[in-house]
Each structure stands twice: as C-alpha cells, then as structure tokens.
C-alpha atoms as a PDB file:
ATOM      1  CA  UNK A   1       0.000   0.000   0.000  1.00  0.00           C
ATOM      2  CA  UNK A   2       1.471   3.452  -0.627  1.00  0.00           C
ATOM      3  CA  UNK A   3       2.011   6.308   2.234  1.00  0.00           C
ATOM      4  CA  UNK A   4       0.960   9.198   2.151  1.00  0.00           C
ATOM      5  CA  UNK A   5       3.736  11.836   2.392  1.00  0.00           C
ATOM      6  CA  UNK A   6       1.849  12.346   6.487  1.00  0.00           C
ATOM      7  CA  UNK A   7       1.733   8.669   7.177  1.00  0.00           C
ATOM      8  CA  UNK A   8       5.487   8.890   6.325  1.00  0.00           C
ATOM      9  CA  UNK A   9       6.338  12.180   8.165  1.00  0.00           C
ATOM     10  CA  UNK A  10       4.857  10.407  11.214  1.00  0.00           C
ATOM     11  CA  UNK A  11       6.353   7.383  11.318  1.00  0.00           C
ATOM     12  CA  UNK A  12       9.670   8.803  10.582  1.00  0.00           C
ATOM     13  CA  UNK A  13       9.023  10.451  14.169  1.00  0.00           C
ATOM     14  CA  UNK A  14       8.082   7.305  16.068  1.00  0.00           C
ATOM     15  CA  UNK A  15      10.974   5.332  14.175  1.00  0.00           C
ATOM     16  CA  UNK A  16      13.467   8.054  15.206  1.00  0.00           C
ATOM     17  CA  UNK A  17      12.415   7.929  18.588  1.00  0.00           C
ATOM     18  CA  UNK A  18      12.470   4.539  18.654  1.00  0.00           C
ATOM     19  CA  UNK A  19      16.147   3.706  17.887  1.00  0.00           C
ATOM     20  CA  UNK A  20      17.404   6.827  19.514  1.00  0.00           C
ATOM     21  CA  UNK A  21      15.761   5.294  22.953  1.00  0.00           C
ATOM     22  CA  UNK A  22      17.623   2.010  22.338  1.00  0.00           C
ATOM     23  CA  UNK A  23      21.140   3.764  21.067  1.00  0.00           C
ATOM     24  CA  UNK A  24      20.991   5.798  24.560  1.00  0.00           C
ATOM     25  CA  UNK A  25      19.954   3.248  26.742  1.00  0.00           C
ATOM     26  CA  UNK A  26      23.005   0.720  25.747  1.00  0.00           C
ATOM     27  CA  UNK A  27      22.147  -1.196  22.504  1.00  0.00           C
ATOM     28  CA  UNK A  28      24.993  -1.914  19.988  1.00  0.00           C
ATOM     29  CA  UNK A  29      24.474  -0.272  16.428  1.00  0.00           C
ATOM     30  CA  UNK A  30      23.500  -3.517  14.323  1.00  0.00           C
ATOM     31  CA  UNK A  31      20.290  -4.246  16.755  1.00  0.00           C
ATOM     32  CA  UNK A  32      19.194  -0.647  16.657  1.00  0.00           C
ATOM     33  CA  UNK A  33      19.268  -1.431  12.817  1.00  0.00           C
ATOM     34  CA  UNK A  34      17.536  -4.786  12.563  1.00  0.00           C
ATOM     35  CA  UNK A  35      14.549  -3.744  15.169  1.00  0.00           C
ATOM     36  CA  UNK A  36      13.985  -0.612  13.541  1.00  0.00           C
ATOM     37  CA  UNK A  37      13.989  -2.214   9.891  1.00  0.00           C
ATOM     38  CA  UNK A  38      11.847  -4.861  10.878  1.00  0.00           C
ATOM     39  CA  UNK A  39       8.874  -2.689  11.834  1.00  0.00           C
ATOM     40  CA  UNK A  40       9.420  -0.200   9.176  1.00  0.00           C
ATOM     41  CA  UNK A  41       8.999  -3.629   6.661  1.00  0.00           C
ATOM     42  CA  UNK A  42       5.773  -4.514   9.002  1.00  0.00           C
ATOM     43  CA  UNK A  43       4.252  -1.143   7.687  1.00  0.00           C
ATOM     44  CA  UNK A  44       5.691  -1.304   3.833  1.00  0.00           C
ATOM     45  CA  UNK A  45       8.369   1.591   4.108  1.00  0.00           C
ATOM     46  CA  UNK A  46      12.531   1.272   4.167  1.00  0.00           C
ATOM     47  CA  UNK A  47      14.825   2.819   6.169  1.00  0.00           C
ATOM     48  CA  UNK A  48      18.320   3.988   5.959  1.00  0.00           C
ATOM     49  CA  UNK A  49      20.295   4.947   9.173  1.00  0.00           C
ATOM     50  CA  UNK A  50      23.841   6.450   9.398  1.00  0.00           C
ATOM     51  CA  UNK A  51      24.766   6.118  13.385  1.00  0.00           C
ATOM     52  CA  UNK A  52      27.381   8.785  15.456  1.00  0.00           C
ATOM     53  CA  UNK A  53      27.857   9.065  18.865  1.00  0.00           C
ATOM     54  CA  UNK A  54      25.558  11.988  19.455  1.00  0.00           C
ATOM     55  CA  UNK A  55      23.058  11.978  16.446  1.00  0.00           C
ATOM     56  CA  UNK A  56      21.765   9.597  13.514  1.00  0.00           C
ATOM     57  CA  UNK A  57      20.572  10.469  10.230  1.00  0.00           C
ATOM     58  CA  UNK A  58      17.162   8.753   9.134  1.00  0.00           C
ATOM     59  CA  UNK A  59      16.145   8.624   6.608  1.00  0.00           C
ATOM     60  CA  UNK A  60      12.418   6.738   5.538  1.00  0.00           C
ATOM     61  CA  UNK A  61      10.737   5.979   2.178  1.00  0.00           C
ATOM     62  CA  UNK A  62       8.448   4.137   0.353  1.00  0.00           C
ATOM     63  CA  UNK A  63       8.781   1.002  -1.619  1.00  0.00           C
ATOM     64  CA  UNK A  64       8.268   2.966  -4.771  1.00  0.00           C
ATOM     65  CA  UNK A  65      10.527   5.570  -3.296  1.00  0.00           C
ATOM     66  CA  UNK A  66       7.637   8.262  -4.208  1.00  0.00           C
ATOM     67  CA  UNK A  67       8.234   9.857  -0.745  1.00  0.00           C
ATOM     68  CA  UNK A  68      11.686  10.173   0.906  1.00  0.00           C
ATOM     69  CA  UNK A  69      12.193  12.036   4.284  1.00  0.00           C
ATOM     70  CA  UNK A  70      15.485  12.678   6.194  1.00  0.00           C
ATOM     71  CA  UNK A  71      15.718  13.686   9.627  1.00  0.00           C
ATOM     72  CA  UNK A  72      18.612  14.023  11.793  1.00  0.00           C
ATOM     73  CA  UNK A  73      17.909  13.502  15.444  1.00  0.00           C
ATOM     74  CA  UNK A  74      19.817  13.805  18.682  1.00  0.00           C
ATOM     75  CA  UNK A  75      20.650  10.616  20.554  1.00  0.00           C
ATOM     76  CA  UNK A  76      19.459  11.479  23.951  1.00  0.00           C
ATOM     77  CA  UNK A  77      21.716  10.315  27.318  1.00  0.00           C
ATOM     78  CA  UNK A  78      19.430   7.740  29.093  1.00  0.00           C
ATOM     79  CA  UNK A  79      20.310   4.811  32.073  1.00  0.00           C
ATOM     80  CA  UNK A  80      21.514   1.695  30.789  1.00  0.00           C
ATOM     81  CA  UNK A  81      18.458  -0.867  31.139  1.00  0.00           C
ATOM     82  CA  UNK A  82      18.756  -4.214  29.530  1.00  0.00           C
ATOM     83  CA  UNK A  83      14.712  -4.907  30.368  1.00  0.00           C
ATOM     84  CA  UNK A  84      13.383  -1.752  28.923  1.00  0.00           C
ATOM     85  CA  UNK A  85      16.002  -2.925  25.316  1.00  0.00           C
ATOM     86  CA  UNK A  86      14.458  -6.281  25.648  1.00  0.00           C
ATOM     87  CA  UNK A  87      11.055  -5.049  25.554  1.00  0.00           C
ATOM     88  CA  UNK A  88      11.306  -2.623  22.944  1.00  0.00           C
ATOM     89  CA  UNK A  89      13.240  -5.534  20.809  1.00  0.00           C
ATOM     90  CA  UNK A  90      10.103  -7.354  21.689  1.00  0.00           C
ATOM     91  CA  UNK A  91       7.798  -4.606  19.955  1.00  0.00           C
ATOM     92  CA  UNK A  92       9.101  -5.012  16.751  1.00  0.00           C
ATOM     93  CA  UNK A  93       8.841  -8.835  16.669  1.00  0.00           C
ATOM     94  CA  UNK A  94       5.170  -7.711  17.590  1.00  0.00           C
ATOM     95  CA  UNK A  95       4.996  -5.107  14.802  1.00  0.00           C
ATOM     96  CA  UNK A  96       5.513  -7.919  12.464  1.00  0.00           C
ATOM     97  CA  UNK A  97       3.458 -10.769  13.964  1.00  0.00           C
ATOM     98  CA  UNK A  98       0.340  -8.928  14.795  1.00  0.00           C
ATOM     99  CA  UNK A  99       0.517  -6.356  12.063  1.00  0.00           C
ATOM    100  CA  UNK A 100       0.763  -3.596  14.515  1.00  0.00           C
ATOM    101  CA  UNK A 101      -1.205   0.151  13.074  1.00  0.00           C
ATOM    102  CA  UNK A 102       1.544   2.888  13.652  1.00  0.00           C
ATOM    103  CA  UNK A 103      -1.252   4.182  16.570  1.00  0.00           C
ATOM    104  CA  UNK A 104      -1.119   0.852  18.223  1.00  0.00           C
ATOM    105  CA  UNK A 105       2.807   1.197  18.190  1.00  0.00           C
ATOM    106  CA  UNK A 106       3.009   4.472  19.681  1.00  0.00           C
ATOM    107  CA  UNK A 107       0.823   2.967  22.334  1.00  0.00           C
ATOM    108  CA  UNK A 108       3.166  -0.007  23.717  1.00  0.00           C
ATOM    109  CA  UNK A 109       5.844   2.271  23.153  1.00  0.00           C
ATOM    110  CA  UNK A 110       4.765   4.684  25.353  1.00  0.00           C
ATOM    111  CA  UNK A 111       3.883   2.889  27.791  1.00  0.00           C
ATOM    112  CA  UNK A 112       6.934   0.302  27.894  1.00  0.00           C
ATOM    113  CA  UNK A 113       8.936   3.876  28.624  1.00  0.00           C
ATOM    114  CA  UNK A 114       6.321   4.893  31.225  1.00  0.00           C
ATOM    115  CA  UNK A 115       7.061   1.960  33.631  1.00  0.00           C
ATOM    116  CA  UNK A 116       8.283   2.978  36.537  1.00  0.00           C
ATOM    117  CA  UNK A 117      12.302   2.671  37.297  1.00  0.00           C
ATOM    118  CA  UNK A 118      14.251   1.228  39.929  1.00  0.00           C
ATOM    119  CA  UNK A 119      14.029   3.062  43.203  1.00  0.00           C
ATOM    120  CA  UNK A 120      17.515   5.445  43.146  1.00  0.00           C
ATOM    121  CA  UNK A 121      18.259   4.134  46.582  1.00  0.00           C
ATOM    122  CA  UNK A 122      17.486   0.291  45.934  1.00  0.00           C
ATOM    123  CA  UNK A 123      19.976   0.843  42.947  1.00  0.00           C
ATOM    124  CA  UNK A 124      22.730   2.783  45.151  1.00  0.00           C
ATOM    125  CA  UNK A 125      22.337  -0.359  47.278  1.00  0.00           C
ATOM    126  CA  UNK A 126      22.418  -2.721  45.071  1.00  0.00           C
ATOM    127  CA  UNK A 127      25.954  -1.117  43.358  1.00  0.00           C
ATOM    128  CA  UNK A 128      27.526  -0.820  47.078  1.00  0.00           C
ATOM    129  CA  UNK A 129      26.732  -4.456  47.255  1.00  0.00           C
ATOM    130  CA  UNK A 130      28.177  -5.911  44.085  1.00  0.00           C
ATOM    131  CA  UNK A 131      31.293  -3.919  44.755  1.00  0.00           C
ATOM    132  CA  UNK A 132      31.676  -4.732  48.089  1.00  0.00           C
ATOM    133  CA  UNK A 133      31.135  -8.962  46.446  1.00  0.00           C
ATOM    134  CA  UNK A 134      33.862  -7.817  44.152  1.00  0.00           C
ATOM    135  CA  UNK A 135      36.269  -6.847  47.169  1.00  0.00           C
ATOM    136  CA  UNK A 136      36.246 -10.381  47.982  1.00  0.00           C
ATOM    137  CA  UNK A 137      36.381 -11.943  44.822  1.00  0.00           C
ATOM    138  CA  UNK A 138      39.937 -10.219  44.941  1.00  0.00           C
ATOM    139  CA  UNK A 139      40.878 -11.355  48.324  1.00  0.00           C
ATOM    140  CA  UNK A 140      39.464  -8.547  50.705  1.00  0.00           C
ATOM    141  CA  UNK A 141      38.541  -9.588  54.104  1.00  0.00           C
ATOM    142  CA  UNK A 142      35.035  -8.555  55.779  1.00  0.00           C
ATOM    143  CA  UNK A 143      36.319  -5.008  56.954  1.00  0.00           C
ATOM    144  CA  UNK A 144      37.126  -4.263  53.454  1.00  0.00           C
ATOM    145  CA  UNK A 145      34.048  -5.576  52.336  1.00  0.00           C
ATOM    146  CA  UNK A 146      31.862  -2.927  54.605  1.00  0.00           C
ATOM    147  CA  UNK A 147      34.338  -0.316  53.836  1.00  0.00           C
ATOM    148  CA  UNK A 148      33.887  -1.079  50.022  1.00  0.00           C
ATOM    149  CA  UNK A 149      30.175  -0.957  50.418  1.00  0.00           C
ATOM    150  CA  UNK A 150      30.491   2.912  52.494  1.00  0.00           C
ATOM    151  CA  UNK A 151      32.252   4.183  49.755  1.00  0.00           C
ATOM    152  CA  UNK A 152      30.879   2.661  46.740  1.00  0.00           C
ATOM    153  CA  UNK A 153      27.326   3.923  48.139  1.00  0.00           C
ATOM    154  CA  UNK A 154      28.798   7.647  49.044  1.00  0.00           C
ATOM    155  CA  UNK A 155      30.363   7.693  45.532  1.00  0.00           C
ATOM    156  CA  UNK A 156      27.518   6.544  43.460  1.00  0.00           C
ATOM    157  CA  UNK A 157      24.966   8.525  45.462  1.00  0.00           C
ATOM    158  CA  UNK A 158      27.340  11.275  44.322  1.00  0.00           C
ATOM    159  CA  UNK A 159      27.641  10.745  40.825  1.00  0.00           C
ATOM    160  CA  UNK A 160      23.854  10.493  40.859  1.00  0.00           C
ATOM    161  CA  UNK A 161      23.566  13.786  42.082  1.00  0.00           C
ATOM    162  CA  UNK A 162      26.083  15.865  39.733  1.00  0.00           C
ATOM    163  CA  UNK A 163      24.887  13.762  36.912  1.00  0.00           C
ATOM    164  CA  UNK A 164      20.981  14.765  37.758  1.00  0.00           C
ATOM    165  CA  UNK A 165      22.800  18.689  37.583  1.00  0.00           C
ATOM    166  CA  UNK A 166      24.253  18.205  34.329  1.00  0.00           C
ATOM    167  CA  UNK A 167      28.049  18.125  35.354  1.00  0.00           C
ATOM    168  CA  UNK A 168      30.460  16.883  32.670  1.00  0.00           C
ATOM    169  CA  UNK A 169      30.219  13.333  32.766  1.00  0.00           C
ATOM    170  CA  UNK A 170      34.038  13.171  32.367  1.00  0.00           C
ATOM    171  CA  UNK A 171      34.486  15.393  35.663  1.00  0.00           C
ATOM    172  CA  UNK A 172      31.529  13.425  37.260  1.00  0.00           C
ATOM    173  CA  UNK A 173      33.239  10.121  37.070  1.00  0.00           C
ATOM    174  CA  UNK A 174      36.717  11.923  38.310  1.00  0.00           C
ATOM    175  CA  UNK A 175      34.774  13.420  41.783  1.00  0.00           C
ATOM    176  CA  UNK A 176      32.723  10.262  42.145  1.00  0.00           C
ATOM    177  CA  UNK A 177      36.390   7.908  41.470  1.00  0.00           C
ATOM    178  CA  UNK A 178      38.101  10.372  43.934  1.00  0.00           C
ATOM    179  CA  UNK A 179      35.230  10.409  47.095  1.00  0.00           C
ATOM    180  CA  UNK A 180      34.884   6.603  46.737  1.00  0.00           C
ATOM    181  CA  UNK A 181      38.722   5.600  47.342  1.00  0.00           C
ATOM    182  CA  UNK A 182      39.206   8.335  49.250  1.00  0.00           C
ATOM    183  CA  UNK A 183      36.974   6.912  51.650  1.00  0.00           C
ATOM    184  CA  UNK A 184      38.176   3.285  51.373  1.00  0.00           C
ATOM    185  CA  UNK A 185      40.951   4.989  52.560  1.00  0.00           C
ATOM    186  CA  UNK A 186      39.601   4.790  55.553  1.00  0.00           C
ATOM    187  CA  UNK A 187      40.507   1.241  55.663  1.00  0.00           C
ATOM    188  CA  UNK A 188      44.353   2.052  56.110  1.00  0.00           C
ATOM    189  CA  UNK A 189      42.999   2.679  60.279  1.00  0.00           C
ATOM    190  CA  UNK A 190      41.375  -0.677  60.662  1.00  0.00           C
ATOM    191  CA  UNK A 191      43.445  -3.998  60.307  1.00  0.00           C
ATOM    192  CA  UNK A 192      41.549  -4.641  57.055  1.00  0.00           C
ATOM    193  CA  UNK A 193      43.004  -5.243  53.557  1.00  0.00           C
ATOM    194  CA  UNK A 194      43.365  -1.720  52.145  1.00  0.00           C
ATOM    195  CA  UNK A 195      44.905  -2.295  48.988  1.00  0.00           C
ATOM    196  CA  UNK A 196      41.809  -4.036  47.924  1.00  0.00           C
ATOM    197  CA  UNK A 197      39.240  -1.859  49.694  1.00  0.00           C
ATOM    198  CA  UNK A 198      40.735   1.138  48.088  1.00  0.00           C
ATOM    199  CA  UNK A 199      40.949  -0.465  44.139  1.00  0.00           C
ATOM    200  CA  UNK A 200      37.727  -2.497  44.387  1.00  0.00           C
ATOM    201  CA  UNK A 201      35.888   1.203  45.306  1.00  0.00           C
ATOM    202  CA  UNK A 202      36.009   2.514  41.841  1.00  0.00           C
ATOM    203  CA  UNK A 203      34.773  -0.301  39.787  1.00  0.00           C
ATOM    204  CA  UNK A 204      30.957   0.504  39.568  1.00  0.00           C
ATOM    205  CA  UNK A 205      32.828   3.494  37.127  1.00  0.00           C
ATOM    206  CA  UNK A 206      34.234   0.673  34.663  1.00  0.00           C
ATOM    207  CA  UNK A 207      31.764   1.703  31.407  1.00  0.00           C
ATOM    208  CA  UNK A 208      31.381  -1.732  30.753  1.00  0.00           C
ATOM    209  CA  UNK A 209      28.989  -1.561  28.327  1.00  0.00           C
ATOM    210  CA  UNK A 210      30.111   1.019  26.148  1.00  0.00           C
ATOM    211  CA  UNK A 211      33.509  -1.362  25.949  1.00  0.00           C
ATOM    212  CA  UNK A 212      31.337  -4.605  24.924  1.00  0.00           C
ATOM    213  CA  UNK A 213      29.341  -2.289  21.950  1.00  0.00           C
ATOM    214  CA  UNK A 214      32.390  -0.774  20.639  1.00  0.00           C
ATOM    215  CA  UNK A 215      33.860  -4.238  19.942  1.00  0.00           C
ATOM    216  CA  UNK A 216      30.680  -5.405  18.815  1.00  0.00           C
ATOM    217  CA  UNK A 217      30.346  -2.536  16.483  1.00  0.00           C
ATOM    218  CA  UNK A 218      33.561  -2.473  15.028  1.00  0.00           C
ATOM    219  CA  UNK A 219      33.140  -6.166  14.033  1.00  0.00           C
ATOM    220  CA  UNK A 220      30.066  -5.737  12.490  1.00  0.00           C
ATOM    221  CA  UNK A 221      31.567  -3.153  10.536  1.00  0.00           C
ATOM    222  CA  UNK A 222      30.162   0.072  11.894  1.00  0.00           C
ATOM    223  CA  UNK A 223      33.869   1.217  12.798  1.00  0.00           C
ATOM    224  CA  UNK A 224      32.401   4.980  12.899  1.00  0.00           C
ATOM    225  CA  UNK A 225      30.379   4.282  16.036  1.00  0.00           C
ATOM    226  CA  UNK A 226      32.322   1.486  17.712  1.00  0.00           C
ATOM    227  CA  UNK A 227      35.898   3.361  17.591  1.00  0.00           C
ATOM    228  CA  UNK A 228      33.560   6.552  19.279  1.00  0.00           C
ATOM    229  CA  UNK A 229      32.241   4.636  21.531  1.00  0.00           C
ATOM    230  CA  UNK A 230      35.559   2.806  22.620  1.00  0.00           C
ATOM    231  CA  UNK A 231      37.449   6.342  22.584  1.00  0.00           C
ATOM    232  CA  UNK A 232      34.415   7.326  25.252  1.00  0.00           C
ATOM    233  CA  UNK A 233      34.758   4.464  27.199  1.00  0.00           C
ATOM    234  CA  UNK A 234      38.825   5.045  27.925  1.00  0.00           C
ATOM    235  CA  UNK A 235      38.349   8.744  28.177  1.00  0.00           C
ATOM    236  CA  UNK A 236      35.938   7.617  31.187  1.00  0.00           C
ATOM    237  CA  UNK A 237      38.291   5.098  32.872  1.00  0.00           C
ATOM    238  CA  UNK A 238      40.866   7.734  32.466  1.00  0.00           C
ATOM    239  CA  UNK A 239      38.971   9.869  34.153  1.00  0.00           C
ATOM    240  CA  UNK A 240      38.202   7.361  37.125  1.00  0.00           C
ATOM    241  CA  UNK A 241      42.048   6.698  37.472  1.00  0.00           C
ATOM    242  CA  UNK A 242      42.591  10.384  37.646  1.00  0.00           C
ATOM    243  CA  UNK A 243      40.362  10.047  40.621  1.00  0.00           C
ATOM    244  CA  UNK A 244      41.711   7.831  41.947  1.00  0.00           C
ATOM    245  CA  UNK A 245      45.133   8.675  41.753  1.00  0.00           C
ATOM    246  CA  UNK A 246      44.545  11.814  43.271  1.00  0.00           C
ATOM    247  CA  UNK A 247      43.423   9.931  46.893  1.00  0.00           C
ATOM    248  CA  UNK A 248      46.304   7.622  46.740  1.00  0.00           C
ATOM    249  CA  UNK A 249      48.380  10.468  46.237  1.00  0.00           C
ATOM    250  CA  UNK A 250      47.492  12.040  49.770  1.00  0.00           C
ATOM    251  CA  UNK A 251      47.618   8.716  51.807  1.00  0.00           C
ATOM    252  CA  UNK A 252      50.651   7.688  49.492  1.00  0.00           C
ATOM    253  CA  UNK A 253      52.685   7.662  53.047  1.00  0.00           C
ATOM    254  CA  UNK A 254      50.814   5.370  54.585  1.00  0.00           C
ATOM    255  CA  UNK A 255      49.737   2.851  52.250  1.00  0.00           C
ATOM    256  CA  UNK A 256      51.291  -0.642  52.971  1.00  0.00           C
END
C-alpha cells in the first residue's frame, strides 16, 4: 500500500524515537538497525540509518521511493536498562506478527517507557553491594568488604547527584572515582586489607557496556560508532584513574 507523504512524516518520528531510545539506553548499532527495519517492513516503508555518537541520520521511504524524508535527530543520554532494550526488541517482533497500526505502536511504546524505574536508593544499594562482592572476589577480608560498600554507596549517590545537575560526565566520574577511594581509605585505620578496599571502590565506574558495543560494532563493521564509543569508554576510565590517583596520592605515606 502506498504512504501518504503524512503517514510517512509520522512514522519517521516514532521510528526516530524509537532507535534513539535504544542507542541511549546501551544497545549496539547492528540491533538498533535490525529492530527498527523490521517494523518499518511490518508497515511497507525502508529505512536507511547512518549512526554517530551523538546523532543519527534517518532517513524513511516508500517502496516505490515516491516519498523520501530525512531527519537528523539527537541521541538522547538515558540509564543503561537491559529490560526496557528487551522489551522494545520485543515490539518489533510484535509489529511484524500482529501487524501492529503505527497508533497501536506508539501505544506499547509509550507505555513500555512509562514503567516505573528502579528506586535510586534500591539501585545505590544494590551497586555498594556488588562492589563490596567484588572486594572479595579479589581477596578482601570482611572489613574491606563494609568499607567497600560505604564508599561505593557515598560515591555513586554522588555521581547520581552531579549527573541529575548536568556536570560533565568526564568530571563526574573523576569526583565520584576520587570520594569513593578516598573513603576506602579509611581502611588504612582498621586492620583490614586496604589495597583491595581502596581499588575495588572505583569499579561501579568501569563503562562496561560502552567497551562490549564498541567491539561489537567495530566487528560488524560500523567502525564509525564502535571506535567513538571505545574512545568514550577510555576517556571515562581515564577519568576514574585520575580520581583515583589523586586519593592515593594524599595517603601515598601510609599505604602498605
């Protein structure tokens, strides 16, 4: 069936809100591609997408190529969520298999991003936890552990906070790097393993998944986006050894 030149004008806006949602929230480059393909096929339209760090270009037509529109739309900075990818993955399986109306789209779509998030506390607790399972993974003892958790907590309640105030994310992750270790620091007065209490503080900063995407997308071949994303990624652990530098440099005479 052909669109209309308004049927295509608004589903280039869904489409580009679509995959911008799943490029900010964590999704390599060749997913973004196939999901958003797959329900622009479900309503008889192609797309073409060019991908960069902080934008894509869009562009949307018909088979017959009678209409063409190009858009180029910010990718907006959103929290990493592997459930709210899944589900919007999910959609455009749906798209296909129950021949979805573009109304009926912008319905689940709206309200798979109006589901309520994770309490900010549960997740600060839930981080201070995982690092404080990673201080013993690496040989910490119990008073590192609850030392780890202090600081992780402090730091990542911190980089909340200047993060919700739209600080530089590269001097967010340097504060939030320095505050943790410098309070695992406080390990060096209890006879606790401070070595590992004061590395094991900074590892909820590790970008981890900006590293895995970058790989992925340079294999697949979109070296444009991958080599950004990788050159992001060790700007950002650069940053958190900055940080972290800077604490060890103060108690530097009397670490072990």
């Amino acid at each position: 069936m052909t669109k209309t030149e308004t049927e295509i004008n608004e589903f280039t806006r869904f489409i580009a809100e679509y995959a911008t949602c799943l490029l900010g929230s964590g999704v390599h480059t060749s997913r973004v591609l196939r999901n958003s393909s797959r329900i622009a096929s479900s309503m008889g339209l192609t797309i073409s997408m060019t991908t960069f760090q902080k934008s894509i270009i869009l562009t949307v037509s018909d088979e017959a190529e009678t209409h063409l529109l190009t858009r180029v739309i910010e990718i907006p900075g959103l929290p990493i969520s592997f459930e709210f990818n899944s589900e919007l993955s999910s959609l455009s399986w749906e798209a296909v298999d129950k021949h979805l109306s573009l109304e009926e789209l912008r319905q689940r779509f709206d309200t798979i991003k109006a589901k309520p998030k994770m309490k900010s506390w549960l997740v600060v607790l839930l981080v201070g936890l995982a690092n404080a399972s990673f201080c013993r993974l690496f040989g910490g003892d119990f008073g590192a552990m609850l030392v780890v958790f202090i600081s992780t907590m402090i730091g990542f309640f911190l980089r909340l906070q200047l993060q919700h105030r739209g600080i530089n994310h590269f001097i967010v992750f340097t504060v939030s790097a320095f505050v943790a270790s410098l309070c695992a620091s406080s390990a060096l007065l209890f006879d606790a393993t401070a070595e590992t209490a004061i590395a094991t503080s900074v590892l909820y900063l590790i970008p981890g998944v900006p590293l895995i995407n970058g790989v992925i997308d340079i294999l697949e071949g979109h070296t444009l986006t991958g080599g950004s994303r990788l050159i992001q990624a060790f700007l950002l652990i650069s940053c958190s050894a900055i940080g972290l530098s800077c604490s060890l440099f103060i108690f530097q005479n009397i670490l072990p």
